[in-house]
PDB file of N, CA and C in Angstrom:
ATOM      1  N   UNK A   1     153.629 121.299 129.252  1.00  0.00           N
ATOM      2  CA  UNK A   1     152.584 121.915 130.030  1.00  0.00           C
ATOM      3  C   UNK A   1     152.498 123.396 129.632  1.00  0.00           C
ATOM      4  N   UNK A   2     151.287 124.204 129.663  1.00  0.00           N
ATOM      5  CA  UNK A   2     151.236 124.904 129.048  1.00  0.00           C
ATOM      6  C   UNK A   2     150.896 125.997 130.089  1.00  0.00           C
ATOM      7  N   UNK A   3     151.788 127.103 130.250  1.00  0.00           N
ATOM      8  CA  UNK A   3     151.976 128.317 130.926  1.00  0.00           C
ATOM      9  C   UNK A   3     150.666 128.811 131.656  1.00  0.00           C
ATOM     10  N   UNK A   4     149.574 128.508 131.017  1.00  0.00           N
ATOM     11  CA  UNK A   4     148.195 128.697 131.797  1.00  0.00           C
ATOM     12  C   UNK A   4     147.804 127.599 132.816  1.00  0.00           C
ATOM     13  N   UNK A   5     147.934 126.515 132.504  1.00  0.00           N
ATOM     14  CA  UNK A   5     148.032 125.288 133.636  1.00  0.00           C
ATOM     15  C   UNK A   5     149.015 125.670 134.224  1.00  0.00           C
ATOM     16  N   UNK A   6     150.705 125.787 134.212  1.00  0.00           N
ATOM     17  CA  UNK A   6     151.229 125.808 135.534  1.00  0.00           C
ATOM     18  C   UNK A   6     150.603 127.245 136.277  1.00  0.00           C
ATOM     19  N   UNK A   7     150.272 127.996 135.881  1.00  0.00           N
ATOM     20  CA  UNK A   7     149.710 129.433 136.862  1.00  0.00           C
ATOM     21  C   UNK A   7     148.426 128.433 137.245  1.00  0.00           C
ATOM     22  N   UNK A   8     147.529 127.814 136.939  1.00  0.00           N
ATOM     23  CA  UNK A   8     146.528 127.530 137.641  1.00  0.00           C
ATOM     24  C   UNK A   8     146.955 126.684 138.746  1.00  0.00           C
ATOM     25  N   UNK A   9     147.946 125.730 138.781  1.00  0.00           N
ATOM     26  CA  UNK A   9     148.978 124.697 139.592  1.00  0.00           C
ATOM     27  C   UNK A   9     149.282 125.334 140.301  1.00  0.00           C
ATOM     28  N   UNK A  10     150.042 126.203 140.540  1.00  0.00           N
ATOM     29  CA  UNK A  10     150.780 127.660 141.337  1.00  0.00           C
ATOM     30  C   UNK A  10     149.612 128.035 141.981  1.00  0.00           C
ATOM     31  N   UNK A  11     148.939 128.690 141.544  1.00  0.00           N
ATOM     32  CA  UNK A  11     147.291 129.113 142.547  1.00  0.00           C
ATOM     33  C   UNK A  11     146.623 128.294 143.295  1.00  0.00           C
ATOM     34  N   UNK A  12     146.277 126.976 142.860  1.00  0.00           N
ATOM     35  CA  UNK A  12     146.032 126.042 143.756  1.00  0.00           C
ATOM     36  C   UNK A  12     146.776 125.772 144.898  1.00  0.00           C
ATOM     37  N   UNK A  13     148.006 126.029 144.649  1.00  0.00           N
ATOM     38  CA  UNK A  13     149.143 125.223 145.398  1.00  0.00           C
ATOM     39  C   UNK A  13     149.372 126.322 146.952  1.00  0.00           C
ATOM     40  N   UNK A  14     148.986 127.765 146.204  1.00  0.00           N
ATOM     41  CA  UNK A  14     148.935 128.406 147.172  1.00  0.00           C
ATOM     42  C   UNK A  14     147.740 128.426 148.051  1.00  0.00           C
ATOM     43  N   UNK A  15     146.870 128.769 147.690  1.00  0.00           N
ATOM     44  CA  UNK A  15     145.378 128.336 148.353  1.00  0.00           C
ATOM     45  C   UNK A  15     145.632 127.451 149.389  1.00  0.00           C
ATOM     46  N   UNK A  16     146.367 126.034 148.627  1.00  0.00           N
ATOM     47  CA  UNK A  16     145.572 125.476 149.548  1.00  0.00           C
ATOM     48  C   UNK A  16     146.698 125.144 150.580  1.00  0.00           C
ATOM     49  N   UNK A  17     148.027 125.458 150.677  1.00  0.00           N
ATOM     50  CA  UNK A  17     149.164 125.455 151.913  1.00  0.00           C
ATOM     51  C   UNK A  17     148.373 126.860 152.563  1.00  0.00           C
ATOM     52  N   UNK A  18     147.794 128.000 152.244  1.00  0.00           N
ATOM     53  CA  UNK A  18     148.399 129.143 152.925  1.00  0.00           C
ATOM     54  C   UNK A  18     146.524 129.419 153.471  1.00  0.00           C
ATOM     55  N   UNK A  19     145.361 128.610 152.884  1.00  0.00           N
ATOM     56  CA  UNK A  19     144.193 129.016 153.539  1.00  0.00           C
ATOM     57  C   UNK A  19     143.624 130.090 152.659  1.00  0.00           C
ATOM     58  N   UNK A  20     144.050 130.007 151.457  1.00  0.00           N
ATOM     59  CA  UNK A  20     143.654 131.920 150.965  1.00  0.00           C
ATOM     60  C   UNK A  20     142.821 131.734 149.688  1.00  0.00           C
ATOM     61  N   UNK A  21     141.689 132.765 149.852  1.00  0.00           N
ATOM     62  CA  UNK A  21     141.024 132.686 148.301  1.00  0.00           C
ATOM     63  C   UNK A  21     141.072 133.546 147.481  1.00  0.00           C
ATOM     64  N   UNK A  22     140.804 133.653 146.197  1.00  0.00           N
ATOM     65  CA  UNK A  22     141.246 134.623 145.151  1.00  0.00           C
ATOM     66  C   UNK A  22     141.137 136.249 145.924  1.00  0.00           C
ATOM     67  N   UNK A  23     140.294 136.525 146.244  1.00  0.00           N
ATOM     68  CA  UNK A  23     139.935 137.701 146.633  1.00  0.00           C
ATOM     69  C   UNK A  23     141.612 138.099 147.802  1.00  0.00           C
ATOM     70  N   UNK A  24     141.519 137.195 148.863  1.00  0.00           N
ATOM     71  CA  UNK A  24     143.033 137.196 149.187  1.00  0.00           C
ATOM     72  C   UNK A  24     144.293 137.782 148.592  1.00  0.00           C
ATOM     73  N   UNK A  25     144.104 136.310 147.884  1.00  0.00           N
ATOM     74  CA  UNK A  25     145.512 136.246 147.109  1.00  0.00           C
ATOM     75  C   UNK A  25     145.515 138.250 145.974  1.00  0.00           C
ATOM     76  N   UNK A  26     144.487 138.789 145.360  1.00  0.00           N
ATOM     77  CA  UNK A  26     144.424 140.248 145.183  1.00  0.00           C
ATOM     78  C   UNK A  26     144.950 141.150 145.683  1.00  0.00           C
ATOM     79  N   UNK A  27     144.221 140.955 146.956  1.00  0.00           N
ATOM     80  CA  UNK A  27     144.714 141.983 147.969  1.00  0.00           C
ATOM     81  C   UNK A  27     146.245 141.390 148.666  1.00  0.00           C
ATOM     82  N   UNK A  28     146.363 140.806 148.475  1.00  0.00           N
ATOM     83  CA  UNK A  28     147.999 140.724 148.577  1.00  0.00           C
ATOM     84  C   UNK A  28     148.975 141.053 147.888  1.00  0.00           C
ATOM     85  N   UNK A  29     148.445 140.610 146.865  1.00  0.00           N
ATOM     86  CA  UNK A  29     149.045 141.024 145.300  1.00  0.00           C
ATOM     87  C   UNK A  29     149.437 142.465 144.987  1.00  0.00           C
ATOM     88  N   UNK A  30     148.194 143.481 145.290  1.00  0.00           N
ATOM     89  CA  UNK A  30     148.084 144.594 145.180  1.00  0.00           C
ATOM     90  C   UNK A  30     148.842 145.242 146.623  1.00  0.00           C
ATOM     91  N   UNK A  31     148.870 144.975 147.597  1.00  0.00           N
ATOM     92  CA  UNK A  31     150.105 145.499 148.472  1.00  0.00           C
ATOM     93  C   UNK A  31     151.460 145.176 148.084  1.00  0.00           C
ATOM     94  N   UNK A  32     151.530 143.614 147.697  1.00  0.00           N
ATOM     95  CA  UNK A  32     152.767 143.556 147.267  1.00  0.00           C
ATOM     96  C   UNK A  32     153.695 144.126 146.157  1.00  0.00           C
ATOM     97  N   UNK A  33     152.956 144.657 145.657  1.00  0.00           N
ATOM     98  CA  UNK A  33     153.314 145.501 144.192  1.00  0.00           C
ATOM     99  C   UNK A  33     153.561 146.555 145.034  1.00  0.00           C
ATOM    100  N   UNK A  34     152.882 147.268 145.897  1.00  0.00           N
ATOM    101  CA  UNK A  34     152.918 148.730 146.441  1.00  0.00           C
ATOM    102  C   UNK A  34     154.208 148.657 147.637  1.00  0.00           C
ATOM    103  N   UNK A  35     154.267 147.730 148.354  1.00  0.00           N
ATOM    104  CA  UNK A  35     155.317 147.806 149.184  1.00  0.00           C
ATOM    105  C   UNK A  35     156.614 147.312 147.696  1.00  0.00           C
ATOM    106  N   UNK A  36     157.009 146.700 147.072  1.00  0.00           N
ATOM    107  CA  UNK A  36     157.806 146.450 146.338  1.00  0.00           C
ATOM    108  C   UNK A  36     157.920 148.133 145.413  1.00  0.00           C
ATOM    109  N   UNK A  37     157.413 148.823 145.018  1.00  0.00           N
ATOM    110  CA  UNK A  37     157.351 150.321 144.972  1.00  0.00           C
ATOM    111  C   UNK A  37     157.919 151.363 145.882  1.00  0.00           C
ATOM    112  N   UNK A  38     157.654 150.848 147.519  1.00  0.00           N
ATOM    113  CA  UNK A  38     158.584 151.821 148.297  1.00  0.00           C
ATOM    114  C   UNK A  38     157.081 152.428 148.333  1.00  0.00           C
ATOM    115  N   UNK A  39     156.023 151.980 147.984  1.00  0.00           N
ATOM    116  CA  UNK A  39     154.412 152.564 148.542  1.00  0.00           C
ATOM    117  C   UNK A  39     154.168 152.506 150.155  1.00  0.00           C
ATOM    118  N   UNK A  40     153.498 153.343 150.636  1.00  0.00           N
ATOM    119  CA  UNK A  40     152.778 153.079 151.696  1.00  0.00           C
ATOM    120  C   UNK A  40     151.259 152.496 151.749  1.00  0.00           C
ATOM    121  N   UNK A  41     150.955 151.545 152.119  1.00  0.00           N
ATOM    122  CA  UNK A  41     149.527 150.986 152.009  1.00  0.00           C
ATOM    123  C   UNK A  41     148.574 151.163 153.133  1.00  0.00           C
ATOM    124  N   UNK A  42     147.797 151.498 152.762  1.00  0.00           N
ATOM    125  CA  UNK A  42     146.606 152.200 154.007  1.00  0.00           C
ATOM    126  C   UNK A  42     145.539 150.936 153.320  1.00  0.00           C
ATOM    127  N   UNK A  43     144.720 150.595 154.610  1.00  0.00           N
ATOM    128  CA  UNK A  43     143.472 150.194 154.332  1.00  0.00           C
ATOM    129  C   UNK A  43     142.299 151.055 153.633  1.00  0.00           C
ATOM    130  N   UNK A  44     142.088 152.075 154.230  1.00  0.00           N
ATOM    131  CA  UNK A  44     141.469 152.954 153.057  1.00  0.00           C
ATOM    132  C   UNK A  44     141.849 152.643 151.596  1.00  0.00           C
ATOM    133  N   UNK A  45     142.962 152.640 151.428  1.00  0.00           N
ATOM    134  CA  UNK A  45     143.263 152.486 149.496  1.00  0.00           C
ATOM    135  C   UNK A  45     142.463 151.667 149.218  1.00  0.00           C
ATOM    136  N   UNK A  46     142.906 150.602 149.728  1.00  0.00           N
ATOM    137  CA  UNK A  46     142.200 149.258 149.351  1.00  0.00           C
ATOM    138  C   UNK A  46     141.213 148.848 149.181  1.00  0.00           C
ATOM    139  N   UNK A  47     140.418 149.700 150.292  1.00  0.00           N
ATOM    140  CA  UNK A  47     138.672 149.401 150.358  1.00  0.00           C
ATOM    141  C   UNK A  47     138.353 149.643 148.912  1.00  0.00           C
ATOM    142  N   UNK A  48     138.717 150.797 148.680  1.00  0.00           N
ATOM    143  CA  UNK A  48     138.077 151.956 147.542  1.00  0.00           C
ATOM    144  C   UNK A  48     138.721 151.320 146.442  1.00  0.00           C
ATOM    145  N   UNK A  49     139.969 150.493 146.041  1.00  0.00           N
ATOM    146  CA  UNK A  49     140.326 149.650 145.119  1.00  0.00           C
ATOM    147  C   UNK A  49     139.304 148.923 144.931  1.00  0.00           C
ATOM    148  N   UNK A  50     139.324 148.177 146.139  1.00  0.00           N
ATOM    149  CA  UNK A  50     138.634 146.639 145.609  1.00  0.00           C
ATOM    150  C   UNK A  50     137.103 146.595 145.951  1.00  0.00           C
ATOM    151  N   UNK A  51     136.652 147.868 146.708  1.00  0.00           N
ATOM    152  CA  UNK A  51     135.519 147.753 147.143  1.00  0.00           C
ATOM    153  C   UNK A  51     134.141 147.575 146.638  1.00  0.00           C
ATOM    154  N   UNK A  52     134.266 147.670 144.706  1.00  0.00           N
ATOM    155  CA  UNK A  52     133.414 147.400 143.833  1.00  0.00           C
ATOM    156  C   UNK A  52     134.258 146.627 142.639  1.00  0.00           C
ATOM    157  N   UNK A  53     134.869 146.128 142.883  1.00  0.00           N
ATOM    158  CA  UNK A  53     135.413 145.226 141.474  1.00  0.00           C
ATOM    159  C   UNK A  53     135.072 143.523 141.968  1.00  0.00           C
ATOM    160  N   UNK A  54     135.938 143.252 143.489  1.00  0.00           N
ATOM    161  CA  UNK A  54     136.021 142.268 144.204  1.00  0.00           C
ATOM    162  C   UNK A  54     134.791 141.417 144.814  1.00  0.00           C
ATOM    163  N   UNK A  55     134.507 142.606 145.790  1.00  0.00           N
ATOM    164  CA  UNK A  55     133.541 142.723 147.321  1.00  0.00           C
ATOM    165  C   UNK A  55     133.073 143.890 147.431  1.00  0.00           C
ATOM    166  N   UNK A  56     132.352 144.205 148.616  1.00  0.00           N
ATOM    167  CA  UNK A  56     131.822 144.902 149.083  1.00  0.00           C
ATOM    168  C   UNK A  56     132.862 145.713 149.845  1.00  0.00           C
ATOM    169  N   UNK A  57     132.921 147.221 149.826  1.00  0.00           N
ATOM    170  CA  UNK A  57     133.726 147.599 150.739  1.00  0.00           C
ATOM    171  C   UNK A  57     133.813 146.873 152.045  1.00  0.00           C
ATOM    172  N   UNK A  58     132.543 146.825 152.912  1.00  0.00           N
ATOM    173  CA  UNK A  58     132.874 146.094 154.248  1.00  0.00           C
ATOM    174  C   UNK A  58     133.230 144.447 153.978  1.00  0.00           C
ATOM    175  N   UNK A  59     132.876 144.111 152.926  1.00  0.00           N
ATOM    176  CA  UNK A  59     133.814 142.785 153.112  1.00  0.00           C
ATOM    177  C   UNK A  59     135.495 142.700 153.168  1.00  0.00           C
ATOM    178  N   UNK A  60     136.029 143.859 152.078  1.00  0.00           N
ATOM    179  CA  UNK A  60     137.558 143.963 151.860  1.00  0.00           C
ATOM    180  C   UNK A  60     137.811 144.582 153.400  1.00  0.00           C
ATOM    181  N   UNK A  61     137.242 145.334 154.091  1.00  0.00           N
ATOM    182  CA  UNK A  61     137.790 146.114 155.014  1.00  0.00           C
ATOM    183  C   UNK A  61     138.045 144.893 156.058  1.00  0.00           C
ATOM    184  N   UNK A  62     136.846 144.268 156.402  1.00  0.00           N
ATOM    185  CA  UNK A  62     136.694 143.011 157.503  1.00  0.00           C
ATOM    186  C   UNK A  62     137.884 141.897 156.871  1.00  0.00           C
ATOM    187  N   UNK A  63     138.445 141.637 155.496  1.00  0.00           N
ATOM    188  CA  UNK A  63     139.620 140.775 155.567  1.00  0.00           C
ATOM    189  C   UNK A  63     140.768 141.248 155.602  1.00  0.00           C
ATOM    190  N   UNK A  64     140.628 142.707 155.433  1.00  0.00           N
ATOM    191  CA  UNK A  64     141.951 143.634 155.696  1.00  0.00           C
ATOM    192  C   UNK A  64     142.483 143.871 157.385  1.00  0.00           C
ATOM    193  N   UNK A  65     141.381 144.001 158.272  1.00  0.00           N
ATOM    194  CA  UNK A  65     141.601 144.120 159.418  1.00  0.00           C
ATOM    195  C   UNK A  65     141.305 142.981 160.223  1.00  0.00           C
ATOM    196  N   UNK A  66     140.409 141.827 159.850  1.00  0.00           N
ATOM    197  CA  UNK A  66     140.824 140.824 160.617  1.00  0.00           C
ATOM    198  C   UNK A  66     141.359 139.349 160.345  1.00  0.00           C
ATOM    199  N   UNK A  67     140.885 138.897 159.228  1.00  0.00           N
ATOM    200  CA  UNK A  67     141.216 137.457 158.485  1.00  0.00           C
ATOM    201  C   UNK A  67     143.076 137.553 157.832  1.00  0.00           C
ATOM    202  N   UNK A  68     143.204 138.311 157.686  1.00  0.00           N
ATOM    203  CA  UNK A  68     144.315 138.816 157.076  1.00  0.00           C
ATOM    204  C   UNK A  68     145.331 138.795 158.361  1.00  0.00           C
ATOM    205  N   UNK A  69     144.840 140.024 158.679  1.00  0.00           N
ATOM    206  CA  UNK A  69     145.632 140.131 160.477  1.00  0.00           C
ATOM    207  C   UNK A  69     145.698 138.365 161.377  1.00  0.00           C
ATOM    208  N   UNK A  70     144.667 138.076 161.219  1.00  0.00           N
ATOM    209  CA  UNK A  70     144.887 136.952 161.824  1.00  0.00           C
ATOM    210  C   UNK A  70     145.252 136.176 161.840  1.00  0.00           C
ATOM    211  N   UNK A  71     145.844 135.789 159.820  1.00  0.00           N
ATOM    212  CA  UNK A  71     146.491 134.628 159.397  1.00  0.00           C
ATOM    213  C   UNK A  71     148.144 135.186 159.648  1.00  0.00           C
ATOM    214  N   UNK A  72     147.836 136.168 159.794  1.00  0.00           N
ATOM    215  CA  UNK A  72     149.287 136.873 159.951  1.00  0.00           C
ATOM    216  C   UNK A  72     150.550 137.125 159.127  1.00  0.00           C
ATOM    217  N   UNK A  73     149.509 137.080 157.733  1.00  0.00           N
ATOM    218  CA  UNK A  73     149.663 137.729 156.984  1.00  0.00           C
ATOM    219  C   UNK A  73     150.094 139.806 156.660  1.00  0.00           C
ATOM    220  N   UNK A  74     149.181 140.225 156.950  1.00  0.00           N
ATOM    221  CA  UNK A  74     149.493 141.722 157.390  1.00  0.00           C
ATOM    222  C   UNK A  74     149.492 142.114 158.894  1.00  0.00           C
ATOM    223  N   UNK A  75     150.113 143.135 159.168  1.00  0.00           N
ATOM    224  CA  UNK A  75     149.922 143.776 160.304  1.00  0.00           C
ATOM    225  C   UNK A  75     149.435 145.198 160.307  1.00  0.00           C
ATOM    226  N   UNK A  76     148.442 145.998 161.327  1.00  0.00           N
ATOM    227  CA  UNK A  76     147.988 146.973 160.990  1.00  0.00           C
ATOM    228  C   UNK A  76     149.100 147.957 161.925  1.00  0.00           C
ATOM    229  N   UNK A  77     149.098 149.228 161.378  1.00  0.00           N
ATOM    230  CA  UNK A  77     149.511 150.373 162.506  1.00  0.00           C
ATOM    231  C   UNK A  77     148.841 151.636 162.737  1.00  0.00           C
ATOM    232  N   UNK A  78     148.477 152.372 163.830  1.00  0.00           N
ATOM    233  CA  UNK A  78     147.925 153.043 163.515  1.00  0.00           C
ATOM    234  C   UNK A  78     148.817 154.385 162.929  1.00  0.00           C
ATOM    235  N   UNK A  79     148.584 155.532 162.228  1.00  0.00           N
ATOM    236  CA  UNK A  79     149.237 156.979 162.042  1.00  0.00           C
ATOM    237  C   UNK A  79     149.242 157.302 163.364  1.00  0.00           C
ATOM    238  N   UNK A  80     150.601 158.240 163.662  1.00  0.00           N
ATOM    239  CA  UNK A  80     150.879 158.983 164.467  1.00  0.00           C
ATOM    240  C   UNK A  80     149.612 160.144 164.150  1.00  0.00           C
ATOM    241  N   UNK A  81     149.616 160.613 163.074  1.00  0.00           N
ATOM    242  CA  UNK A  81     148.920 161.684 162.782  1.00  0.00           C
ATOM    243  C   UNK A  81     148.115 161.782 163.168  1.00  0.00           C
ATOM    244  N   UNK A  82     146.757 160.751 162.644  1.00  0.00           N
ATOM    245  CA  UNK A  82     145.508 160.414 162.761  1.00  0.00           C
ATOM    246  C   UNK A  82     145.099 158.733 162.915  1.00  0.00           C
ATOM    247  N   UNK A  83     144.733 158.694 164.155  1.00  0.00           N
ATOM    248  CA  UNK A  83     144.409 157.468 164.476  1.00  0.00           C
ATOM    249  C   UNK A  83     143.678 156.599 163.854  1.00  0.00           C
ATOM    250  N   UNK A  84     142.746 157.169 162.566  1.00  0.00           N
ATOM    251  CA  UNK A  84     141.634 156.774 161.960  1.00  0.00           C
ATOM    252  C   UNK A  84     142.540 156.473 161.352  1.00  0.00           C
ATOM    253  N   UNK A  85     143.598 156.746 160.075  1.00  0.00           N
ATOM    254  CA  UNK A  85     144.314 156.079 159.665  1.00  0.00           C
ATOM    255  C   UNK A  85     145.244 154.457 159.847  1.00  0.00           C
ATOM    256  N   UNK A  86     144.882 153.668 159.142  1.00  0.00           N
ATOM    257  CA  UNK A  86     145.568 152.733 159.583  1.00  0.00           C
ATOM    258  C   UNK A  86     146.505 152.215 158.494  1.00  0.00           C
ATOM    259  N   UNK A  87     147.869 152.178 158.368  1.00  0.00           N
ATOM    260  CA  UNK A  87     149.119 151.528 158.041  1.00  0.00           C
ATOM    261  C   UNK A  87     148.979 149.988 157.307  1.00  0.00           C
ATOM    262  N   UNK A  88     149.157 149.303 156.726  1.00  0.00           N
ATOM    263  CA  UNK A  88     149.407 148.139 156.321  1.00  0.00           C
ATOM    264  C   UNK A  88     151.063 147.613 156.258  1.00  0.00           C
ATOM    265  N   UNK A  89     151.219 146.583 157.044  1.00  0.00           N
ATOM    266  CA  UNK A  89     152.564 146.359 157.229  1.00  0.00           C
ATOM    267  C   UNK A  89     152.989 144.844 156.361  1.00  0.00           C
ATOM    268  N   UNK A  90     154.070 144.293 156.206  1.00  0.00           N
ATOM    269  CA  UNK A  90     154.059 142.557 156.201  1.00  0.00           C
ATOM    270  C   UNK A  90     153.519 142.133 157.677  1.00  0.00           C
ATOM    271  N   UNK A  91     153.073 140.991 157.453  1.00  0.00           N
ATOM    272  CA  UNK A  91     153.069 140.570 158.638  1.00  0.00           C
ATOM    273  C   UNK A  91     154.037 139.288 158.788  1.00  0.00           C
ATOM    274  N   UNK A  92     154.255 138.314 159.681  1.00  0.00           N
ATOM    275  CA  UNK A  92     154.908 137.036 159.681  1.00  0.00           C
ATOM    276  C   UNK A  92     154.934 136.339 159.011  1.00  0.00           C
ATOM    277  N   UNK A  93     153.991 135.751 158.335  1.00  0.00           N
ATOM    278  CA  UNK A  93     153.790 135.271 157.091  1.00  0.00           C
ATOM    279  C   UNK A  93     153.755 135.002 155.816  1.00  0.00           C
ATOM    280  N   UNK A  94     153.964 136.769 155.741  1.00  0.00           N
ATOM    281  CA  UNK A  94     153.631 137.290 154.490  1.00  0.00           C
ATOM    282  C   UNK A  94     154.695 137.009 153.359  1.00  0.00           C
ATOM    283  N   UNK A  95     156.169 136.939 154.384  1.00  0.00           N
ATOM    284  CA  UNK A  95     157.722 136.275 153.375  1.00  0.00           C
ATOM    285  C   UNK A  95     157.343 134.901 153.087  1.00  0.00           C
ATOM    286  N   UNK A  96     156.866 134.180 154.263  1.00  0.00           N
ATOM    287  CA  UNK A  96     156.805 132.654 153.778  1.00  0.00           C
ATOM    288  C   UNK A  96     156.075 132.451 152.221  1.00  0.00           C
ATOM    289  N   UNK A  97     155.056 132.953 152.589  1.00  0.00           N
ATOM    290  CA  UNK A  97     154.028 132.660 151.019  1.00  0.00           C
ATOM    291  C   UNK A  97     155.040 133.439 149.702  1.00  0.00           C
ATOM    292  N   UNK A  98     155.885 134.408 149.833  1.00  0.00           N
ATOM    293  CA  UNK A  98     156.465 135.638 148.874  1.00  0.00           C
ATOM    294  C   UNK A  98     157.680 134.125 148.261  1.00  0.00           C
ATOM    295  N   UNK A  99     158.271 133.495 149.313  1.00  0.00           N
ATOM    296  CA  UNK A  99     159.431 132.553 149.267  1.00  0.00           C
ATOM    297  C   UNK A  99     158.552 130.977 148.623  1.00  0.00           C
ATOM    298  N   UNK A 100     157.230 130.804 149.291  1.00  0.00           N
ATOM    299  CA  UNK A 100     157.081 129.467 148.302  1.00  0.00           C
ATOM    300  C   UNK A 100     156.738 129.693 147.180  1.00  0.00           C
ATOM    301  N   UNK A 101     156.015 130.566 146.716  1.00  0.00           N
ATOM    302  CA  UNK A 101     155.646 131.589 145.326  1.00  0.00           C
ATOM    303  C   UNK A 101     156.781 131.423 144.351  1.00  0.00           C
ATOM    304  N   UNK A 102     157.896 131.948 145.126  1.00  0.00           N
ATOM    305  CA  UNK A 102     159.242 132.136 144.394  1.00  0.00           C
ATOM    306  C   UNK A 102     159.880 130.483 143.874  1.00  0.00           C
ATOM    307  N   UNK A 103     159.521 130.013 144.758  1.00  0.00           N
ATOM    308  CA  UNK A 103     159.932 128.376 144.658  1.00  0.00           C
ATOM    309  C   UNK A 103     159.083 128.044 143.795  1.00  0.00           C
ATOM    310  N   UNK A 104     158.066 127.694 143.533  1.00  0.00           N
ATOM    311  CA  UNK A 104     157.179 126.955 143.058  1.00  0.00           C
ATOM    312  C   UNK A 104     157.462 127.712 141.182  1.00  0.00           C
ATOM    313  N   UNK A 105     158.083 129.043 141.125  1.00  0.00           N
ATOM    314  CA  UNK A 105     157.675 129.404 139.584  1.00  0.00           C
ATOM    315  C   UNK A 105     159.281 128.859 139.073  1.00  0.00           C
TER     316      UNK A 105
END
Protein backbone atom coordinates (compact mmCIF):
# COMPACT_ATOMS: atom_id res chain seq x y z
CA UNK A 1 0.00 0.00 0.00
CA UNK A 2 1.27 3.05 -0.91
CA UNK A 3 1.97 5.95 1.70
CA UNK A 4 -0.60 8.25 -0.11
CA UNK A 5 -3.51 5.72 0.31
CA UNK A 6 -2.74 4.95 3.90
CA UNK A 7 -2.86 9.03 4.67
CA UNK A 8 -6.07 9.06 2.67
CA UNK A 9 -7.30 5.78 5.03
CA UNK A 10 -6.11 7.76 8.15
CA UNK A 11 -8.26 10.90 7.03
CA UNK A 12 -11.21 9.08 6.34
CA UNK A 13 -10.93 7.16 9.39
CA UNK A 14 -10.80 10.31 11.24
CA UNK A 15 -13.67 12.16 9.70
CA UNK A 16 -15.68 9.82 10.02
CA UNK A 17 -15.25 8.48 14.09
CA UNK A 18 -14.69 12.19 15.15
CA UNK A 19 -17.57 14.22 12.76
CA UNK A 20 -14.79 16.53 11.23
CA UNK A 21 -14.12 17.99 7.77
CA UNK A 22 -10.96 19.00 6.12
CA UNK A 23 -11.31 22.53 7.01
CA UNK A 24 -11.52 21.05 10.77
CA UNK A 25 -9.12 18.68 10.72
CA UNK A 26 -6.60 22.31 9.55
CA UNK A 27 -7.54 24.14 12.12
CA UNK A 28 -6.65 21.58 14.45
CA UNK A 29 -3.68 20.77 12.89
CA UNK A 30 -2.52 24.27 12.98
CA UNK A 31 -3.19 24.65 16.87
CA UNK A 32 -1.74 21.49 17.34
CA UNK A 33 1.56 22.36 15.97
CA UNK A 34 1.27 25.72 18.04
CA UNK A 35 0.35 24.24 21.38
CA UNK A 36 3.09 21.38 20.70
CA UNK A 37 5.53 24.69 20.31
CA UNK A 38 4.66 25.96 23.84
CA UNK A 39 2.45 28.65 21.41
CA UNK A 40 -0.40 30.43 22.68
CA UNK A 41 -3.42 30.25 20.26
CA UNK A 42 -5.90 33.05 20.02
CA UNK A 43 -8.83 32.89 17.71
CA UNK A 44 -7.83 36.01 16.10
CA UNK A 45 -4.60 34.12 14.66
CA UNK A 46 -6.58 31.84 13.11
CA UNK A 47 -9.22 33.84 11.51
CA UNK A 48 -6.47 35.83 9.70
CA UNK A 49 -4.59 32.34 8.94
CA UNK A 50 -7.26 30.66 7.47
CA UNK A 51 -9.58 33.38 6.75
CA UNK A 52 -8.68 33.52 2.91
CA UNK A 53 -6.93 30.28 2.07
CA UNK A 54 -9.80 27.92 3.73
CA UNK A 55 -13.13 30.05 4.40
CA UNK A 56 -14.31 33.05 5.01
CA UNK A 57 -13.12 34.74 8.07
CA UNK A 58 -16.69 34.46 9.65
CA UNK A 59 -16.89 30.97 8.71
CA UNK A 60 -13.37 29.96 10.58
CA UNK A 61 -14.40 32.25 13.47
CA UNK A 62 -18.14 30.54 13.80
CA UNK A 63 -16.18 26.87 13.86
CA UNK A 64 -13.63 28.23 16.15
CA UNK A 65 -16.14 29.46 18.68
CA UNK A 66 -18.91 27.21 18.26
CA UNK A 67 -18.77 23.76 16.23
CA UNK A 68 -15.42 23.19 17.60
CA UNK A 69 -16.39 24.27 21.20
CA UNK A 70 -19.19 22.14 20.93
CA UNK A 71 -17.68 18.95 19.74
CA UNK A 72 -15.44 19.62 22.50
CA UNK A 73 -12.81 19.66 20.84
CA UNK A 74 -11.35 23.25 21.94
CA UNK A 75 -12.16 25.31 24.76
CA UNK A 76 -12.26 29.10 24.70
CA UNK A 77 -10.87 31.55 27.57
CA UNK A 78 -11.24 34.79 27.85
CA UNK A 79 -7.69 37.28 28.58
CA UNK A 80 -7.49 38.63 31.85
CA UNK A 81 -6.22 41.60 29.97
CA UNK A 82 -8.73 42.15 27.40
CA UNK A 83 -11.88 40.45 27.21
CA UNK A 84 -12.06 40.75 23.41
CA UNK A 85 -9.29 38.47 23.41
CA UNK A 86 -10.05 34.97 23.41
CA UNK A 87 -7.52 31.96 24.40
CA UNK A 88 -7.74 28.61 22.59
CA UNK A 89 -7.37 25.72 24.93
CA UNK A 90 -7.56 21.55 24.32
CA UNK A 91 -10.69 20.75 24.94
CA UNK A 92 -11.97 17.01 26.09
CA UNK A 93 -11.65 15.58 23.10
CA UNK A 94 -9.04 16.94 21.61
CA UNK A 95 -6.42 13.90 23.30
CA UNK A 96 -8.87 11.31 22.15
CA UNK A 97 -8.57 12.17 18.34
CA UNK A 98 -4.35 13.18 19.12
CA UNK A 99 -4.34 9.17 20.67
CA UNK A 100 -6.44 7.49 17.71
CA UNK A 101 -4.26 9.48 15.13
CA UNK A 102 -1.32 8.06 16.98
CA UNK A 103 -2.83 4.54 16.77
CA UNK A 104 -3.96 4.37 13.47
CA UNK A 105 -0.18 5.64 11.90
Amino acid sequence: MSNITRLAEIVDAVKAKFHLDDIDLQILGLMSAKWDEGRDVRVTDLTLKFGKELASPANIHYRLTKDLVDMKFIKLELSADDARVKHIIKGSKFDALDQFVKELL
